[in-house]
PDB file of N, CA and C in Angstrom:
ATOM      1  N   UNK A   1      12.344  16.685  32.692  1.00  0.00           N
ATOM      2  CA  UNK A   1      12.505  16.715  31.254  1.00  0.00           C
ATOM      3  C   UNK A   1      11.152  17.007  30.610  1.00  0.00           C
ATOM      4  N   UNK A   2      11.110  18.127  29.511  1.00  0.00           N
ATOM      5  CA  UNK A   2       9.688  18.505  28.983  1.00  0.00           C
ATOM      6  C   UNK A   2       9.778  17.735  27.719  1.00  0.00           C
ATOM      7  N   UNK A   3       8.427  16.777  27.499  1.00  0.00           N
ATOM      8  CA  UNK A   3       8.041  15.918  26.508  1.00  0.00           C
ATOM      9  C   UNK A   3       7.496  16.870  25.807  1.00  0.00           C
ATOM     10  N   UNK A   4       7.745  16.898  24.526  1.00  0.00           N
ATOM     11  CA  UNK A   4       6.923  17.678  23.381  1.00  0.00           C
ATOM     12  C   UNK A   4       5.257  17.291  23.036  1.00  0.00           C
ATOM     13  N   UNK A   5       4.380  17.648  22.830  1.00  0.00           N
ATOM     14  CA  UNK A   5       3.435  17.030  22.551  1.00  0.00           C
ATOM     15  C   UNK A   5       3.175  16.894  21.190  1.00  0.00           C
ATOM     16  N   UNK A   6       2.388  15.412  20.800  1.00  0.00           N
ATOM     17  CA  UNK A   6       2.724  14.699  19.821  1.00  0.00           C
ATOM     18  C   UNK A   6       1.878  15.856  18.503  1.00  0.00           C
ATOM     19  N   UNK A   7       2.415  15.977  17.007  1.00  0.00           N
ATOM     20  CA  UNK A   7       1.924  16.523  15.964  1.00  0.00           C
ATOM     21  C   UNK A   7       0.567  16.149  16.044  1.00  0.00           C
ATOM     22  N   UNK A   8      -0.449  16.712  16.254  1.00  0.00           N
ATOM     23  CA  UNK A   8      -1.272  16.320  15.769  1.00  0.00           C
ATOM     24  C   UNK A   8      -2.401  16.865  14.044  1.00  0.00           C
ATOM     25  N   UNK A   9      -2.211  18.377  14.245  1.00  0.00           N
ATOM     26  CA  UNK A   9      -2.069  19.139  12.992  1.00  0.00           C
ATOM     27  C   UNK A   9      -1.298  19.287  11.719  1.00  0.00           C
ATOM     28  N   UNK A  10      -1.520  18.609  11.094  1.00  0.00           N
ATOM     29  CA  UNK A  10      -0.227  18.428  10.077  1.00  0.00           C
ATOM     30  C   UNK A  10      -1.074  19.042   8.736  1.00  0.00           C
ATOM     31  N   UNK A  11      -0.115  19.868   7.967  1.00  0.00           N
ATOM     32  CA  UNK A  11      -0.794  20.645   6.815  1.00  0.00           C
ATOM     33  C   UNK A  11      -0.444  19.310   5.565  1.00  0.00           C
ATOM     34  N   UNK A  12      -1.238  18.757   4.943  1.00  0.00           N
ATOM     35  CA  UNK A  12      -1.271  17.476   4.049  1.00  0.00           C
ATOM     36  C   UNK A  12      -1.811  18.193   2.826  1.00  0.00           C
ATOM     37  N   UNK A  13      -1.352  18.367   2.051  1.00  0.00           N
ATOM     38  CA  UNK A  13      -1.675  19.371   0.731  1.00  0.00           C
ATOM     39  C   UNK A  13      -2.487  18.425  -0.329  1.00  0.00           C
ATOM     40  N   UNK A  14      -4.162  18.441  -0.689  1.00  0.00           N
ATOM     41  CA  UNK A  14      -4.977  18.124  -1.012  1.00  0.00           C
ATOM     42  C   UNK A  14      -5.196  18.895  -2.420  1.00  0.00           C
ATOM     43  N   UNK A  15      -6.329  17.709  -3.330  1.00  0.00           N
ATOM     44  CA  UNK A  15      -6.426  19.145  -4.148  1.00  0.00           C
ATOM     45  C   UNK A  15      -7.921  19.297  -3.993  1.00  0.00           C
ATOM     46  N   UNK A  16      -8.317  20.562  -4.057  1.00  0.00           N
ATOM     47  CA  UNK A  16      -9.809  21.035  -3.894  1.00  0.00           C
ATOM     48  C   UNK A  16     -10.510  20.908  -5.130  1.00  0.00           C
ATOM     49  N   UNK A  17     -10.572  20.375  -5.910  1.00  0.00           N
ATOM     50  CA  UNK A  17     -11.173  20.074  -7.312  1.00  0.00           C
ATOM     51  C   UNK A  17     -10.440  19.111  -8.412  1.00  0.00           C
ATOM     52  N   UNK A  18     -11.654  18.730  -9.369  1.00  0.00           N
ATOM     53  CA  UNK A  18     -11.068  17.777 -10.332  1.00  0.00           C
ATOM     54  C   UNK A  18     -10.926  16.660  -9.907  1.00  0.00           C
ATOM     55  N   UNK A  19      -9.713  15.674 -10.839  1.00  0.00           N
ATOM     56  CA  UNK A  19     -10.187  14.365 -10.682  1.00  0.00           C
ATOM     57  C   UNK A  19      -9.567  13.799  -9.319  1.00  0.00           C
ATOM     58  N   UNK A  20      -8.601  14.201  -8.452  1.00  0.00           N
ATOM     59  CA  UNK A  20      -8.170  14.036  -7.316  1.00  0.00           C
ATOM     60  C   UNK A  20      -8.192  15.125  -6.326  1.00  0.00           C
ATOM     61  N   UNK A  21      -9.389  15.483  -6.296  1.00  0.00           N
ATOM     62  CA  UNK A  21     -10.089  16.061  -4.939  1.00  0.00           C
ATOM     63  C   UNK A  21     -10.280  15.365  -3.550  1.00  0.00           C
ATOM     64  N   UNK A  22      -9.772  15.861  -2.762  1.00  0.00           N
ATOM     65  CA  UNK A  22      -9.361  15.014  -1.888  1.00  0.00           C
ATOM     66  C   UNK A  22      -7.970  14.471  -1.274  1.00  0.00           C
ATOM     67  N   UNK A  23      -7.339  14.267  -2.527  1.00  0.00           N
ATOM     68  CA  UNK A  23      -6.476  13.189  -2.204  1.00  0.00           C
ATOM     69  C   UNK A  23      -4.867  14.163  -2.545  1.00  0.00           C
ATOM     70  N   UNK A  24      -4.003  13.730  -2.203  1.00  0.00           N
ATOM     71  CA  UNK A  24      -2.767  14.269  -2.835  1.00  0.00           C
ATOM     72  C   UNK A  24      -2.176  13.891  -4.079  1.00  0.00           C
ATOM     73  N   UNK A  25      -1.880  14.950  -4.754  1.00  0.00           N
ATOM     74  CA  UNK A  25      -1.554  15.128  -5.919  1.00  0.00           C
ATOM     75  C   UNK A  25      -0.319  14.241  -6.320  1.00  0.00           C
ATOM     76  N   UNK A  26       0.719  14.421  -5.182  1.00  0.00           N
ATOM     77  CA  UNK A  26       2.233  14.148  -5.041  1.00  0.00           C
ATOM     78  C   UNK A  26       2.025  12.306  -4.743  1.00  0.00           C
ATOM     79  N   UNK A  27       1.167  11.636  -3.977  1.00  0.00           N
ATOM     80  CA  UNK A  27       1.281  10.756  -3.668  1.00  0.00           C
ATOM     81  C   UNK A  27       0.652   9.710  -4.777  1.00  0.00           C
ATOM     82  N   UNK A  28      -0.694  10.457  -5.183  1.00  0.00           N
ATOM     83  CA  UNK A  28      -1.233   9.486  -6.224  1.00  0.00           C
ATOM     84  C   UNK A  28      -0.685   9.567  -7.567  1.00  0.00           C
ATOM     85  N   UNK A  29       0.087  10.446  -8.011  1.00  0.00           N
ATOM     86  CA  UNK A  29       0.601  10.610  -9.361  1.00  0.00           C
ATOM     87  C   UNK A  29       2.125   9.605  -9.402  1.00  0.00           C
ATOM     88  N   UNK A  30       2.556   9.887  -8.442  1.00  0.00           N
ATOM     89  CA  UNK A  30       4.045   8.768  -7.818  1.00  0.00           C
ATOM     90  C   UNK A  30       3.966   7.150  -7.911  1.00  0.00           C
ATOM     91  N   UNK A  31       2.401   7.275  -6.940  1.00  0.00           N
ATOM     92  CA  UNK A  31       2.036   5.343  -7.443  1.00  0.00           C
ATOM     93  C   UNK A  31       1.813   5.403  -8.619  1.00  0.00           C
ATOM     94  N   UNK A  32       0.593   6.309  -9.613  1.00  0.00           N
ATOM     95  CA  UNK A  32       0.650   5.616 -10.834  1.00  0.00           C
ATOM     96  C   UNK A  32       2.133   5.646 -11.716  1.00  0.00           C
ATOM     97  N   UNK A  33       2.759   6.850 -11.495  1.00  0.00           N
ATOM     98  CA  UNK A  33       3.603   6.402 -12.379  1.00  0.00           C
ATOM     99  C   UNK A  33       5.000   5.004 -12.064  1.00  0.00           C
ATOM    100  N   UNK A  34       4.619   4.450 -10.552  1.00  0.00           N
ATOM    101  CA  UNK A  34       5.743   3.392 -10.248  1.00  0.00           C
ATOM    102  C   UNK A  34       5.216   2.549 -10.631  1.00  0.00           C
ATOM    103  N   UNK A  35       3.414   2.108 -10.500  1.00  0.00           N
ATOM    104  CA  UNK A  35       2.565   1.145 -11.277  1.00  0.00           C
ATOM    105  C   UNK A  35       2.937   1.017 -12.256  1.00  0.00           C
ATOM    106  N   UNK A  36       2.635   2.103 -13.298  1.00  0.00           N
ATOM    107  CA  UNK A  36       2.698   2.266 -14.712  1.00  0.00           C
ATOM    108  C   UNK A  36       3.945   1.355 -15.299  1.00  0.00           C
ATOM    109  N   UNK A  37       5.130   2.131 -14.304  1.00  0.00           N
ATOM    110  CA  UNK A  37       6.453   1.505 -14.863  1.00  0.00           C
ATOM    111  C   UNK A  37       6.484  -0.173 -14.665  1.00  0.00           C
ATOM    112  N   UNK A  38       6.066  -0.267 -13.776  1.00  0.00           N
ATOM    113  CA  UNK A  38       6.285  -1.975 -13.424  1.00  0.00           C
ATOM    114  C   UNK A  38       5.233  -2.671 -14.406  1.00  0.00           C
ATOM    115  N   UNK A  39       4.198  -2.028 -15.059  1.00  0.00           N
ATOM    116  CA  UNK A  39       3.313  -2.749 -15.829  1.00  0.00           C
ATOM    117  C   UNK A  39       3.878  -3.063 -17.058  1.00  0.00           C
ATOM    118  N   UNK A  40       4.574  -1.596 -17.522  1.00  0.00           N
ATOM    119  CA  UNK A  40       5.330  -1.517 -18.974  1.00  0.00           C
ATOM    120  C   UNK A  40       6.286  -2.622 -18.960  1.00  0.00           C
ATOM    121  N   UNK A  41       7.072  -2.583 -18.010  1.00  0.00           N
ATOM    122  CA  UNK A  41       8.042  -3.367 -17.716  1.00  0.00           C
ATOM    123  C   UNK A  41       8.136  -4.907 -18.006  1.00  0.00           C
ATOM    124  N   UNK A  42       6.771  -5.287 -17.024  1.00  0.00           N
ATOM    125  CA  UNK A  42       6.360  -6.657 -17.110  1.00  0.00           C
ATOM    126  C   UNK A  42       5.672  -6.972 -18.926  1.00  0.00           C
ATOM    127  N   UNK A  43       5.337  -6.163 -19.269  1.00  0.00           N
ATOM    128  CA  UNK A  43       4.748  -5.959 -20.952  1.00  0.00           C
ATOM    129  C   UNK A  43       6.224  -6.306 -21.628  1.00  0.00           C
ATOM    130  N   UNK A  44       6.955  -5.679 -21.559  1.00  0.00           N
ATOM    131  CA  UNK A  44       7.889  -5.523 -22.439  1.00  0.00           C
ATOM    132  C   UNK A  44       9.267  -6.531 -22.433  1.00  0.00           C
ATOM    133  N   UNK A  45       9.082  -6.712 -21.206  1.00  0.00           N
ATOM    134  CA  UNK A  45      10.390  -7.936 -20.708  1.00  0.00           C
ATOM    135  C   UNK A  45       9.456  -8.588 -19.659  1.00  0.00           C
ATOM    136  N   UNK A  46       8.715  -9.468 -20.569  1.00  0.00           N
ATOM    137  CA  UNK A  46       8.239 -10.701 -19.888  1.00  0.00           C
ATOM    138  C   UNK A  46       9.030 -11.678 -18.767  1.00  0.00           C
ATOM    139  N   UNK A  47       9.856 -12.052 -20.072  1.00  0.00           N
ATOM    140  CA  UNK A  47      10.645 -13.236 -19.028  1.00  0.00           C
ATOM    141  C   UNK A  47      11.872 -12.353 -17.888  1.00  0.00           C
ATOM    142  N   UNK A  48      12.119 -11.755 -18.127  1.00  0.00           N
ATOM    143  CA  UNK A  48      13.051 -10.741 -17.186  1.00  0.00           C
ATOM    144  C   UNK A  48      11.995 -10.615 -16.061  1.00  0.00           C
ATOM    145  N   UNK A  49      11.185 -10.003 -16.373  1.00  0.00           N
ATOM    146  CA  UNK A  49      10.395  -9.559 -15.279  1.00  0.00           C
ATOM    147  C   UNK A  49       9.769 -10.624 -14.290  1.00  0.00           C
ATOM    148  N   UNK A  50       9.385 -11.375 -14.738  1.00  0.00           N
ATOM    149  CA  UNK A  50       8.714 -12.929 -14.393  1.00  0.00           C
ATOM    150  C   UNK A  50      10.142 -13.632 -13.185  1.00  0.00           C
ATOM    151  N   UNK A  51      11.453 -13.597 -13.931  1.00  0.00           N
ATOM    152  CA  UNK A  51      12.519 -14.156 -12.988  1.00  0.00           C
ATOM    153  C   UNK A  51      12.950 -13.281 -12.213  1.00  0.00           C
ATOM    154  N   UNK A  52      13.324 -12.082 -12.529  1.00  0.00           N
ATOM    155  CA  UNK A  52      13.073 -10.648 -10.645  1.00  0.00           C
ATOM    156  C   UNK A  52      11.867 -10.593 -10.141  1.00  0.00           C
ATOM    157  N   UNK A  53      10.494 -11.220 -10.065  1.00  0.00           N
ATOM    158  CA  UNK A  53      10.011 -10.750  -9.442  1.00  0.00           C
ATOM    159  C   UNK A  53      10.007 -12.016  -8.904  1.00  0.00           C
ATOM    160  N   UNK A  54       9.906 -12.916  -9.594  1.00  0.00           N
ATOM    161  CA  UNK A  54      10.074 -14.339  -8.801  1.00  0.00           C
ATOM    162  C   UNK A  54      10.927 -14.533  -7.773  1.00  0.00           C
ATOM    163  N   UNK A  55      12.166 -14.103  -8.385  1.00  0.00           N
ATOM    164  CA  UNK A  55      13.154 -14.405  -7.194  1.00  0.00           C
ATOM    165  C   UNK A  55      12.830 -13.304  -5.924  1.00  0.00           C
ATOM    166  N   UNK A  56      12.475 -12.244  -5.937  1.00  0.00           N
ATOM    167  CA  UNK A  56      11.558 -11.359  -5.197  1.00  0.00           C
ATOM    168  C   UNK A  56      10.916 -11.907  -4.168  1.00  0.00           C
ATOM    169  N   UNK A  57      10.024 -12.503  -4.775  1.00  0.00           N
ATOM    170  CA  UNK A  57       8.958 -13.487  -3.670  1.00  0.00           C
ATOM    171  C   UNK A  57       9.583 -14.563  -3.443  1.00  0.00           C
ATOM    172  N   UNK A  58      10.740 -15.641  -3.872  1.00  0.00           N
ATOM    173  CA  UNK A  58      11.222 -16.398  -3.011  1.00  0.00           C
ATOM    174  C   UNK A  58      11.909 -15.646  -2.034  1.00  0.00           C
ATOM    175  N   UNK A  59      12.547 -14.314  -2.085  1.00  0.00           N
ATOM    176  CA  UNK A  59      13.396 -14.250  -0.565  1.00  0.00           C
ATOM    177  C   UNK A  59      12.508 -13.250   0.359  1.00  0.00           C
ATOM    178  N   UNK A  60      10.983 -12.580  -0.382  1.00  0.00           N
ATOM    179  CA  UNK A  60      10.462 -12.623   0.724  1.00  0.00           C
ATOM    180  C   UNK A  60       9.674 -13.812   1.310  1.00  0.00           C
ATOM    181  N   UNK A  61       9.363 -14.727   0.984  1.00  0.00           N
ATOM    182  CA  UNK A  61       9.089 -16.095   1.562  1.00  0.00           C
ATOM    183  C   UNK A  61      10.247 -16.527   2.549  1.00  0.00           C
ATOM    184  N   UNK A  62      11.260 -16.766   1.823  1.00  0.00           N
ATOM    185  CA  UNK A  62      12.496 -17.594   2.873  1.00  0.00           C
ATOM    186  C   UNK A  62      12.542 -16.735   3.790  1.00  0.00           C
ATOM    187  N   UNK A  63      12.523 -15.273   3.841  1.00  0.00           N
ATOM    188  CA  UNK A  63      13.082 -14.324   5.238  1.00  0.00           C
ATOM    189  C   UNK A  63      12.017 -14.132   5.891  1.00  0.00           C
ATOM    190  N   UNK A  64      10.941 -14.051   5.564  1.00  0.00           N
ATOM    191  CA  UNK A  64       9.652 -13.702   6.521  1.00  0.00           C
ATOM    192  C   UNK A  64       8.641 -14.681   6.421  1.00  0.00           C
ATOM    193  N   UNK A  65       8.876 -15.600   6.241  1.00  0.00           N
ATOM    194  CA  UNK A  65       8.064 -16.933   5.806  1.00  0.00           C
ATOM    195  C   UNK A  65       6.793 -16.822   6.573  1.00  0.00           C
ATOM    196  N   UNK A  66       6.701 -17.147   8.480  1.00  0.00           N
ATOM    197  CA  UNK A  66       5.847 -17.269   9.285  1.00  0.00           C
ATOM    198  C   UNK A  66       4.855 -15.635   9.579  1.00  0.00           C
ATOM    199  N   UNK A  67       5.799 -14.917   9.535  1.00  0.00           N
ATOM    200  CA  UNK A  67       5.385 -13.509   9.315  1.00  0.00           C
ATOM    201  C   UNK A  67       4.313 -13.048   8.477  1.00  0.00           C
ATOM    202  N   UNK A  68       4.860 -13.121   7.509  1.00  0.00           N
ATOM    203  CA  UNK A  68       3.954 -12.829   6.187  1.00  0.00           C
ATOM    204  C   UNK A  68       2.924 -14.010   6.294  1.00  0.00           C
ATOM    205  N   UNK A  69       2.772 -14.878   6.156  1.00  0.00           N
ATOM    206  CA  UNK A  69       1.834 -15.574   6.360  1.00  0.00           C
ATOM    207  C   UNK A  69       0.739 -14.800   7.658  1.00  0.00           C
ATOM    208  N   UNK A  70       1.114 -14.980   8.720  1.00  0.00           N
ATOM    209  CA  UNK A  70       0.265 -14.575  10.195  1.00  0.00           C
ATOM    210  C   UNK A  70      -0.070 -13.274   9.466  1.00  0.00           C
ATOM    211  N   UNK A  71       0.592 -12.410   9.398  1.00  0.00           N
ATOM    212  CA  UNK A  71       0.131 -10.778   8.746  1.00  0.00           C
ATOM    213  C   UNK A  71      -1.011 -11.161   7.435  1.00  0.00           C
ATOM    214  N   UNK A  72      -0.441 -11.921   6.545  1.00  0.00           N
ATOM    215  CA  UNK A  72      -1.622 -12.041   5.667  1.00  0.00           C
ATOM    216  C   UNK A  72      -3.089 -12.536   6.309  1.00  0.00           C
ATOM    217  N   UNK A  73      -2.617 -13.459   6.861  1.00  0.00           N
ATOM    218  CA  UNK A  73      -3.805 -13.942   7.474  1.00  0.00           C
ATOM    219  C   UNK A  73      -4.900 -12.914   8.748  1.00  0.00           C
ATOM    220  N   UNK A  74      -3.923 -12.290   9.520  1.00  0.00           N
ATOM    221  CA  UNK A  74      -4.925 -11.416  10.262  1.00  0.00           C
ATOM    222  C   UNK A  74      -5.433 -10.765   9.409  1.00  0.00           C
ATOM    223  N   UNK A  75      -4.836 -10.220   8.339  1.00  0.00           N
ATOM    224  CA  UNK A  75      -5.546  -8.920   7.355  1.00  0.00           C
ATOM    225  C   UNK A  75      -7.020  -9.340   6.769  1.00  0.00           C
ATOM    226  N   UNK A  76      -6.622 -10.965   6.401  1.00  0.00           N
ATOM    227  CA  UNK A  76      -8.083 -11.400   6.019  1.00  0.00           C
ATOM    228  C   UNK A  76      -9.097 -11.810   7.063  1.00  0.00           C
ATOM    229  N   UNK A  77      -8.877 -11.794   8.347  1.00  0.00           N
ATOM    230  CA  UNK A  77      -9.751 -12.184   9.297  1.00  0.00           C
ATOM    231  C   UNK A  77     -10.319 -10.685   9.309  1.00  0.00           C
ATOM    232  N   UNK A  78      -9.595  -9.498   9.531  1.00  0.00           N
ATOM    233  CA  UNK A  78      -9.972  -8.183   9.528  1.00  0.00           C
ATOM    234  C   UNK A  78     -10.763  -7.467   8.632  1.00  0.00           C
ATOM    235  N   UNK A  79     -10.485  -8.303   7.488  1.00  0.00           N
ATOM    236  CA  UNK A  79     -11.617  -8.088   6.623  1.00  0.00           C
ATOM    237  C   UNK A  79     -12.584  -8.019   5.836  1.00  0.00           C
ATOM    238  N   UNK A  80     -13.008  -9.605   6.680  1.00  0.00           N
ATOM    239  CA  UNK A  80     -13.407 -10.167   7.221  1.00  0.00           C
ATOM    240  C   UNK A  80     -14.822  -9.708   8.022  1.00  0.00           C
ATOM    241  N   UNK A  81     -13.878  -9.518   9.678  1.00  0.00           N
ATOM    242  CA  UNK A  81     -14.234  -8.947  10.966  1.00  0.00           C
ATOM    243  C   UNK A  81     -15.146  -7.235  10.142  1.00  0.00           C
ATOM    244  N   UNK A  82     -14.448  -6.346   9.549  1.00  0.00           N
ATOM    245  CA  UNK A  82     -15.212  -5.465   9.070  1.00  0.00           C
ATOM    246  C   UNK A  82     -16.415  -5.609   8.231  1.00  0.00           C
ATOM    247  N   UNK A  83     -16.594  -6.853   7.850  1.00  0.00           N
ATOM    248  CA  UNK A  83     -17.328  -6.394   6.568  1.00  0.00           C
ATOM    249  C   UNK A  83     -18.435  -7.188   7.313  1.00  0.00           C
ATOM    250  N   UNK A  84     -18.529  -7.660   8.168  1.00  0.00           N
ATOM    251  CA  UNK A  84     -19.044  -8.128   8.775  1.00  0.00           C
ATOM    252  C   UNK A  84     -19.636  -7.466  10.031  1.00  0.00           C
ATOM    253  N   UNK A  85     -19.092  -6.452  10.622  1.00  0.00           N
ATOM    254  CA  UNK A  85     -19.334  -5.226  11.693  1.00  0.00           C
ATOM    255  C   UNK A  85     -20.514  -4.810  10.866  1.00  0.00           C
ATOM    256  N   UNK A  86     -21.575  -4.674  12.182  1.00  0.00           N
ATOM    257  CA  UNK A  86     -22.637  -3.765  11.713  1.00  0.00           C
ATOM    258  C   UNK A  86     -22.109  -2.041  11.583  1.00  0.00           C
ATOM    259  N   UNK A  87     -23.152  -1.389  10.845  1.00  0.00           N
ATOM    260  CA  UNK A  87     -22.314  -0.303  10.312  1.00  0.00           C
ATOM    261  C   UNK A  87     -22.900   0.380  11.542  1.00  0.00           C
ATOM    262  N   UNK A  88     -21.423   1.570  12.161  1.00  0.00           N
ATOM    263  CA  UNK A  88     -21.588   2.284  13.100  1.00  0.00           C
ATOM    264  C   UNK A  88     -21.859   3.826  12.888  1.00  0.00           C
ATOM    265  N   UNK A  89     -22.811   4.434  13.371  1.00  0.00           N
ATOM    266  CA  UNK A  89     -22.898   5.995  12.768  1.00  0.00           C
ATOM    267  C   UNK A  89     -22.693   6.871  14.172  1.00  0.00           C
ATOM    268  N   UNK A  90     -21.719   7.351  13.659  1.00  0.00           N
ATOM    269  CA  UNK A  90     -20.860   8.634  14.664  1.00  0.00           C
ATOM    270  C   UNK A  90     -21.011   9.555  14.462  1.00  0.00           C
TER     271      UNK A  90
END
């Protein structure tokens, strides 16, 4: 059986100038505007927003309780562990 070999070239569409050089156009304009919305949101319907997001974080607490915890916690040992790594030059 012939295994494909894995993508490693992938065309990731960047922009070459201005204020998101670098980065993708499609991805960073998407978060701000899902940010944006959840900010307006929370602005405008306080208490609405306050009891969905609440109840939000109680059922990710009850379902991933030990999880999320251990994951939070390695993330802060990691960075942590980085910021703390002497800096390596490659």
């Amino acid at each position: 059986m012939l295994i494909n070999a894995p993508i490693t070239n992938l065309f990731i569409r960047v922009s070459q100038s201005g204020f998101y050089r670098g980065f993708s156009k499609d991805v960073t304009i998407t978060a701000k505007i899902l940010v944006g919305t959840l900010i307006l949101w929370a602005i405008a319907f306080p208490d609405n927003a306050a009891s969905v997001l609440g109840q939000l974080n109680n059922l990710i607490l009850a379902s991933f309780n030990y999880w999320y915890i251990y994951t939070m916690a390695f993330f802060v040992i990691l960075c942590f562990a980085l910021a703390l790594w002497p800096k390596v030059d490659i």
